[in-house]
PDB file of N, CA and C in Angstrom:
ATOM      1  N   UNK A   1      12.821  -0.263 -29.779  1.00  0.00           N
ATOM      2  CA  UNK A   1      12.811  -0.191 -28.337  1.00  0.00           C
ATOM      3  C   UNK A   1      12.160   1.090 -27.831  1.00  0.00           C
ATOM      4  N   UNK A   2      12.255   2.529 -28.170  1.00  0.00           N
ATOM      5  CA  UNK A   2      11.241   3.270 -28.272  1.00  0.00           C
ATOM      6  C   UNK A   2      10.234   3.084 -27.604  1.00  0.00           C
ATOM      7  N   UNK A   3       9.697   2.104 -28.388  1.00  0.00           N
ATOM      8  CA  UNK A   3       7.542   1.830 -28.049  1.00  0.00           C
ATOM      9  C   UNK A   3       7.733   0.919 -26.362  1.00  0.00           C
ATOM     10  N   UNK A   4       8.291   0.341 -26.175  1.00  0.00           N
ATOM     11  CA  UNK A   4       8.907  -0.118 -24.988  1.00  0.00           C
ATOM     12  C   UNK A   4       9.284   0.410 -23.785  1.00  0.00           C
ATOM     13  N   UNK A   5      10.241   1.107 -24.126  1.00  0.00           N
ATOM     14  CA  UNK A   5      10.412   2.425 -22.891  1.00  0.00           C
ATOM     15  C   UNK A   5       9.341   3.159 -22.964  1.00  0.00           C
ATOM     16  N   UNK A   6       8.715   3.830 -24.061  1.00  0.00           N
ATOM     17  CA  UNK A   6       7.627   4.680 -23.784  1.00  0.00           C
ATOM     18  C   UNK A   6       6.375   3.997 -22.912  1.00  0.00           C
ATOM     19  N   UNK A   7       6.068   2.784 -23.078  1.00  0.00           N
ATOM     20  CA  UNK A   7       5.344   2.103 -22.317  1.00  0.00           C
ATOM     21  C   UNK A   7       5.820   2.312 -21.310  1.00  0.00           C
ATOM     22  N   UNK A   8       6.783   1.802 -20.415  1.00  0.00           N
ATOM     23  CA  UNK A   8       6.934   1.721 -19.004  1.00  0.00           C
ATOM     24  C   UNK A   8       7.401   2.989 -18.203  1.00  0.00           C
ATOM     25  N   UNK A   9       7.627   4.324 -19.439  1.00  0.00           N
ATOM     26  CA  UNK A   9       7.798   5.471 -18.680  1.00  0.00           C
ATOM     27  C   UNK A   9       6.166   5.675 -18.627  1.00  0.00           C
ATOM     28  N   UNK A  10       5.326   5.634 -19.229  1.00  0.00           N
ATOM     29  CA  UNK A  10       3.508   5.870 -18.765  1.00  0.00           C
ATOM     30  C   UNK A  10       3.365   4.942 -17.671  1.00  0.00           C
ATOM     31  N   UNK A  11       3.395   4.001 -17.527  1.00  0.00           N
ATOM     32  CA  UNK A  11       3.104   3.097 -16.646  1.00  0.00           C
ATOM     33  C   UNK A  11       4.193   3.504 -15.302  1.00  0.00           C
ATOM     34  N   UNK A  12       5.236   4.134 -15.295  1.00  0.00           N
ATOM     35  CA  UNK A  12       6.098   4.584 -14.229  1.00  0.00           C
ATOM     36  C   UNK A  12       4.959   5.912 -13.492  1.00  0.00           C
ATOM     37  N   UNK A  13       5.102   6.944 -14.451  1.00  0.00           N
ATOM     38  CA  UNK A  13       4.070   8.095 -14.346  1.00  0.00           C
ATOM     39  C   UNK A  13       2.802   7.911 -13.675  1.00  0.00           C
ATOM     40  N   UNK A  14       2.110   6.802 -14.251  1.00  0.00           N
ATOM     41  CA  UNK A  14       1.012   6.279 -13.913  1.00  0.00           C
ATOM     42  C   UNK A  14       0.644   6.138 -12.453  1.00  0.00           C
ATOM     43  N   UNK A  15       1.645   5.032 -12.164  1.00  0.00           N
ATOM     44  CA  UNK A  15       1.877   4.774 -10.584  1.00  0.00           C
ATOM     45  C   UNK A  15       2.408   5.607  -9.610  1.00  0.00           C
ATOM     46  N   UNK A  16       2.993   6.776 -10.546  1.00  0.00           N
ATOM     47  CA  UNK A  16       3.603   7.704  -9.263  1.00  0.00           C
ATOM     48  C   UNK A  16       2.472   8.932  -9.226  1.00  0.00           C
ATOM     49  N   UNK A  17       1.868   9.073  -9.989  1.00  0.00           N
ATOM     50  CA  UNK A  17       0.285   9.693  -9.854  1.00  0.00           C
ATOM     51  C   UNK A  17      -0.801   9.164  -9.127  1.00  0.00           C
ATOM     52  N   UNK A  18      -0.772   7.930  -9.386  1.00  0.00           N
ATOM     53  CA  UNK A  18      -1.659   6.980  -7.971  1.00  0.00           C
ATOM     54  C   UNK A  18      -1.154   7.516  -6.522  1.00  0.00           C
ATOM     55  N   UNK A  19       0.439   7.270  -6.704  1.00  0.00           N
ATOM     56  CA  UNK A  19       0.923   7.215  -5.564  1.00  0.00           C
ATOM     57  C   UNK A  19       0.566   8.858  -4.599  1.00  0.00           C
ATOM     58  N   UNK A  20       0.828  10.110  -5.565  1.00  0.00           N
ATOM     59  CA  UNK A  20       0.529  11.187  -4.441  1.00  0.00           C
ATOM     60  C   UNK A  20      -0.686  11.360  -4.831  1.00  0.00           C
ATOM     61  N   UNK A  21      -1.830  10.805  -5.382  1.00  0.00           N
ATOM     62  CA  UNK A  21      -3.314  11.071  -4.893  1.00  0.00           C
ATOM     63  C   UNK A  21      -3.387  10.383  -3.917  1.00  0.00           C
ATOM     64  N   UNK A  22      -3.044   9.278  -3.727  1.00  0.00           N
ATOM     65  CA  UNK A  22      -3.292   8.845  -2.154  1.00  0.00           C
ATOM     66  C   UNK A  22      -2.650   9.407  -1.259  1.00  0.00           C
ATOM     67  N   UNK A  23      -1.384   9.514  -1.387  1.00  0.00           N
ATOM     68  CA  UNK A  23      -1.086  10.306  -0.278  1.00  0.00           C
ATOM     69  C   UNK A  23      -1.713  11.986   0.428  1.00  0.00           C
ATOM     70  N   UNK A  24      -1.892  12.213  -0.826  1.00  0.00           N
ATOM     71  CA  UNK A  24      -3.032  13.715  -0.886  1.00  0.00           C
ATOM     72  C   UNK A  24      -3.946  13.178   0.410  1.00  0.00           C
ATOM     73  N   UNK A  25      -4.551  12.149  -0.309  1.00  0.00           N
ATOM     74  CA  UNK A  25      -5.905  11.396   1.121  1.00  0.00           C
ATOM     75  C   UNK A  25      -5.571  10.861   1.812  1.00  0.00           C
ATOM     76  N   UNK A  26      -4.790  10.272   1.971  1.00  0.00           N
ATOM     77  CA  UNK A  26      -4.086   9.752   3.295  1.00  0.00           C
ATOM     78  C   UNK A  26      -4.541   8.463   2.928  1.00  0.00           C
ATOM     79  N   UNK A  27      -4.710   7.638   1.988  1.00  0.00           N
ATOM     80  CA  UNK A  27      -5.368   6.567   2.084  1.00  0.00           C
ATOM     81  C   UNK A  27      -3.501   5.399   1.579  1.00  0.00           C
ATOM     82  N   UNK A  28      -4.292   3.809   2.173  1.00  0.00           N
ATOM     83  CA  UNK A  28      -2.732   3.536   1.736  1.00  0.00           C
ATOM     84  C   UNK A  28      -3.109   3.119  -0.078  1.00  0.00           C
ATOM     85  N   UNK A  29      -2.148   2.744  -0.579  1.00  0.00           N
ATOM     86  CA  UNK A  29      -2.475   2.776  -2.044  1.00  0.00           C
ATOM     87  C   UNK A  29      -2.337   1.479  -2.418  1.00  0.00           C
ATOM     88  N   UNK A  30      -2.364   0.638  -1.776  1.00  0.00           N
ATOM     89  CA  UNK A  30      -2.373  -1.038  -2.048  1.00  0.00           C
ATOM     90  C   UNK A  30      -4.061  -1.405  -2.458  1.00  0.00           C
ATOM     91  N   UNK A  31      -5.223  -0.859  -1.029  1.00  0.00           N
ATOM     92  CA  UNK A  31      -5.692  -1.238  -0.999  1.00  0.00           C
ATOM     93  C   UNK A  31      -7.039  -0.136  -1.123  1.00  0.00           C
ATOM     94  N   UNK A  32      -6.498   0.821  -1.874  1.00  0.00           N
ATOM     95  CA  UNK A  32      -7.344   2.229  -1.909  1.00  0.00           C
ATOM     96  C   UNK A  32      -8.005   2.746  -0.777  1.00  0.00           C
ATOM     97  N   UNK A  33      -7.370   2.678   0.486  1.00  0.00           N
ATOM     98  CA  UNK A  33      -8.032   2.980   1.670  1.00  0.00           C
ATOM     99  C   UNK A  33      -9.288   2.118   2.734  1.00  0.00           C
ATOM    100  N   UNK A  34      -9.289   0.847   2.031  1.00  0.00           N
ATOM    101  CA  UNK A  34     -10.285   0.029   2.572  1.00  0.00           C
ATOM    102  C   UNK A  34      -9.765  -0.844   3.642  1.00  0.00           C
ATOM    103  N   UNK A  35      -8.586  -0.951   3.384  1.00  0.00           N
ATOM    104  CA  UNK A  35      -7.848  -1.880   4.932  1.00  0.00           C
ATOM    105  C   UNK A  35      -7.968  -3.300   4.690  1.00  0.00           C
ATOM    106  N   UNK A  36      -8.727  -3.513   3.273  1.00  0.00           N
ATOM    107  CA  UNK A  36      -8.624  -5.149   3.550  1.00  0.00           C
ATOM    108  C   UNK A  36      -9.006  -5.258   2.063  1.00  0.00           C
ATOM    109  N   UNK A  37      -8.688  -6.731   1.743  1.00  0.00           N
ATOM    110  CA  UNK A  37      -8.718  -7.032   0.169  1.00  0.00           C
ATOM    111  C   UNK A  37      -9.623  -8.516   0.220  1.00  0.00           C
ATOM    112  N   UNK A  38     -10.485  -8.608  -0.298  1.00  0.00           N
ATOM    113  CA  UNK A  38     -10.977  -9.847  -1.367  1.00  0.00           C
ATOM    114  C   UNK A  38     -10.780  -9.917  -2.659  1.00  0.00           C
ATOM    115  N   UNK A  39     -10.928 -11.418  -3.218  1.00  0.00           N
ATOM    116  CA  UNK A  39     -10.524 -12.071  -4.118  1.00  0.00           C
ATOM    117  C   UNK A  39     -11.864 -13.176  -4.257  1.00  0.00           C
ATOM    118  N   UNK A  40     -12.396 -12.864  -5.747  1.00  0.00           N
ATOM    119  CA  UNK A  40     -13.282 -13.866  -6.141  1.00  0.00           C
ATOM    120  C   UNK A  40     -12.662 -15.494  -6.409  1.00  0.00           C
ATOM    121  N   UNK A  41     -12.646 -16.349  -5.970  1.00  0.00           N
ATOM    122  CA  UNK A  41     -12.848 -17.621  -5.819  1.00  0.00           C
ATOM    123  C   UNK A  41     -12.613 -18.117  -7.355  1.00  0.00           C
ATOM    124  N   UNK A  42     -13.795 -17.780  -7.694  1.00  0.00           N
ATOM    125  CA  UNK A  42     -14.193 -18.880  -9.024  1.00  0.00           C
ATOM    126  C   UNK A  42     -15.612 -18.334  -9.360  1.00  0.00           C
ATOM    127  N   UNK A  43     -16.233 -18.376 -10.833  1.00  0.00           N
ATOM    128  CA  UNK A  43     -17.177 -17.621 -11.019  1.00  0.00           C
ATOM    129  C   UNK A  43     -18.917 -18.384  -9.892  1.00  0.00           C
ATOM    130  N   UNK A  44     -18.370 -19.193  -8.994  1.00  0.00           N
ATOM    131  CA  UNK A  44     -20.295 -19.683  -8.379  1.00  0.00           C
ATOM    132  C   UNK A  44     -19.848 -19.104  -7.211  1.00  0.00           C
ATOM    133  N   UNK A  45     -18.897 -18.845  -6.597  1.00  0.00           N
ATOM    134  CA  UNK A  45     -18.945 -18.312  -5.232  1.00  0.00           C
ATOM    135  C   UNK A  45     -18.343 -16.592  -5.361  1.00  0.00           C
ATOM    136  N   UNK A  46     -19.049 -15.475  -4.947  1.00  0.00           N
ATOM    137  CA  UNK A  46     -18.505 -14.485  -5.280  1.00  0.00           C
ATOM    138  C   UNK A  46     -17.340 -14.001  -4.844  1.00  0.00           C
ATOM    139  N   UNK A  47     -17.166 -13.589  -3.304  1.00  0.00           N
ATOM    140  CA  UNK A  47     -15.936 -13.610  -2.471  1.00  0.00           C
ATOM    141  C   UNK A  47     -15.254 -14.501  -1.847  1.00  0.00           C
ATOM    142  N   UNK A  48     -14.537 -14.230  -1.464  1.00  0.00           N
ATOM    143  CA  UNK A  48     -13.815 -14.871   0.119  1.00  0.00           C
ATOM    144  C   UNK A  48     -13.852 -14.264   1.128  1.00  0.00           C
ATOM    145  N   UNK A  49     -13.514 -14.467   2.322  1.00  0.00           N
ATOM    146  CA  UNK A  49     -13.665 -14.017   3.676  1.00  0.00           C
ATOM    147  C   UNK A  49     -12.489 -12.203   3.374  1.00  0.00           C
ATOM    148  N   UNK A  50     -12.739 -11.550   3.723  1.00  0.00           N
ATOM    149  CA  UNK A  50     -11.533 -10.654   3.426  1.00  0.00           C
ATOM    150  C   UNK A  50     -10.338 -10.160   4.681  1.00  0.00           C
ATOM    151  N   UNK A  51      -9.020 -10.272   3.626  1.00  0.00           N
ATOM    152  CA  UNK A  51      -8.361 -10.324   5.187  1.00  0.00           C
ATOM    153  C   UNK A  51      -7.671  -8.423   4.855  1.00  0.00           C
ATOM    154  N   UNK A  52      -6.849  -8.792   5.975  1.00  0.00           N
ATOM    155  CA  UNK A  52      -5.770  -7.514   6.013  1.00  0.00           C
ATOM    156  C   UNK A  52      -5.251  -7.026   4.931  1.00  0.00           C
ATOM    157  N   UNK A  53      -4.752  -5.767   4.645  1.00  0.00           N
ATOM    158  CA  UNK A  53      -4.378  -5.401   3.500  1.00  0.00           C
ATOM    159  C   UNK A  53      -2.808  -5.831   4.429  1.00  0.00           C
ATOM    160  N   UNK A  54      -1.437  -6.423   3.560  1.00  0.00           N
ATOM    161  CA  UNK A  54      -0.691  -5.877   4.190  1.00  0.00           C
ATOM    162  C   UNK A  54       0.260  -5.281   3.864  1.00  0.00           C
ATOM    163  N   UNK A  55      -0.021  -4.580   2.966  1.00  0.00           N
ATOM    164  CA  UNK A  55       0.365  -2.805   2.581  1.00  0.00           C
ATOM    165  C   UNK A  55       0.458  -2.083   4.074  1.00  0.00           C
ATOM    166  N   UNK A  56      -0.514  -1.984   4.316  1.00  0.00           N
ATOM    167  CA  UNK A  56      -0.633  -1.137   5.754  1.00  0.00           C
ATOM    168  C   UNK A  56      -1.446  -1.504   7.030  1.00  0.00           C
ATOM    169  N   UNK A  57      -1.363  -3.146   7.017  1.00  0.00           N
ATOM    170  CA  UNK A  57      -1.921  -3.795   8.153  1.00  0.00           C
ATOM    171  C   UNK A  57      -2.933  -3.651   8.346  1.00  0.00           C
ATOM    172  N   UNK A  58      -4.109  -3.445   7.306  1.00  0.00           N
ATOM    173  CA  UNK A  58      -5.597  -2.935   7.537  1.00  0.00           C
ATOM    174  C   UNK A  58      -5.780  -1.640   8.615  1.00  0.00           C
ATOM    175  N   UNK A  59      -5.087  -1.057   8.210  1.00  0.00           N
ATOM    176  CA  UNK A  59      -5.415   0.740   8.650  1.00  0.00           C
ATOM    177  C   UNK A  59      -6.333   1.041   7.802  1.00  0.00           C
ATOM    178  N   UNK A  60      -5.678   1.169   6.260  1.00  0.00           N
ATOM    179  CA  UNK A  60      -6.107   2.192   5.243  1.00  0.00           C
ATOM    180  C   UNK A  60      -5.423   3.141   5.123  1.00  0.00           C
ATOM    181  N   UNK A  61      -4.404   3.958   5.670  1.00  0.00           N
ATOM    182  CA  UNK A  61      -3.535   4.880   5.767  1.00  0.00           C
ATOM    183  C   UNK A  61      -2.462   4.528   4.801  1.00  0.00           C
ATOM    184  N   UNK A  62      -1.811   5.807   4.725  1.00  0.00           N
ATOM    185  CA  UNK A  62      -0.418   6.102   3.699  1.00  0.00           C
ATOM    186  C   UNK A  62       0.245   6.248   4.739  1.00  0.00           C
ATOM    187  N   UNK A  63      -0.086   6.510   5.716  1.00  0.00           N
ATOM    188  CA  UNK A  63       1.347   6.678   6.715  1.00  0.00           C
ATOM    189  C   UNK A  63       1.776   5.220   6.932  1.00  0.00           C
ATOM    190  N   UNK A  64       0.928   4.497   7.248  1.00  0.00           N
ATOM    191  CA  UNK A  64       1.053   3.281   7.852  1.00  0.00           C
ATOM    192  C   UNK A  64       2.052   2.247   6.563  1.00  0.00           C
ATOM    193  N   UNK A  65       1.266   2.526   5.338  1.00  0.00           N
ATOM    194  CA  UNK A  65       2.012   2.364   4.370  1.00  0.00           C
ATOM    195  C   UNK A  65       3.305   2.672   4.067  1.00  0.00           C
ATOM    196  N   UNK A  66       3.812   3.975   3.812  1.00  0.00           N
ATOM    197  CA  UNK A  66       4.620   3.963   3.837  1.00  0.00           C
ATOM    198  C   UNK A  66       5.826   3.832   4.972  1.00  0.00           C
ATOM    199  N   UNK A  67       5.703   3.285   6.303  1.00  0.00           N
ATOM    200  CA  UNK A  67       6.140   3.004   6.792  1.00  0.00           C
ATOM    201  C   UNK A  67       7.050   1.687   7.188  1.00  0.00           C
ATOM    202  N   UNK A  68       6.236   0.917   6.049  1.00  0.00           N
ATOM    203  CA  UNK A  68       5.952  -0.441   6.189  1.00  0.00           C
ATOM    204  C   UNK A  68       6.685  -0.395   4.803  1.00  0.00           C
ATOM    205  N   UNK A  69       7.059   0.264   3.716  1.00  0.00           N
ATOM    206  CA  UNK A  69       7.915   0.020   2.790  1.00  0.00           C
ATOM    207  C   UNK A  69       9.249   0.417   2.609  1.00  0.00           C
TER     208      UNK A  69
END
């Protein structure tokens, strides 16, 4: 069990290092500051229309983010 926990304490670390570089930038961290997310389809059509992040309601902000969690 070891190799197990050690996994998900990196992967804990991981995400809480994501978490105050964005906040450093103010960006929200769902959607790396872009306010909105696409998703490829299937490999003949590239995107989809892109909607709201709703991490932070298509701001892009960490405030907005974390407000909202």
């Amino acid at each position: 069990m070891g190799l197990i926990d050690a996994y998900h304490q990196w992967k804990e670390s991981r995400y809480e290092n994501h978490l105050s570089n964005m906040k450093s930038q103010n960006k929200c961290p769902d959607c790396n500051g872009k306010g909105y997310h696409t998703f490829p389809v299937n490999e003949f059509v590239y995107y989809t229309n892109p909607y709201d992040c709703p991490g932070c309601n298509g701001t892009g902000q960490y405030s907005d983010w974390e407000q909202l969690k």
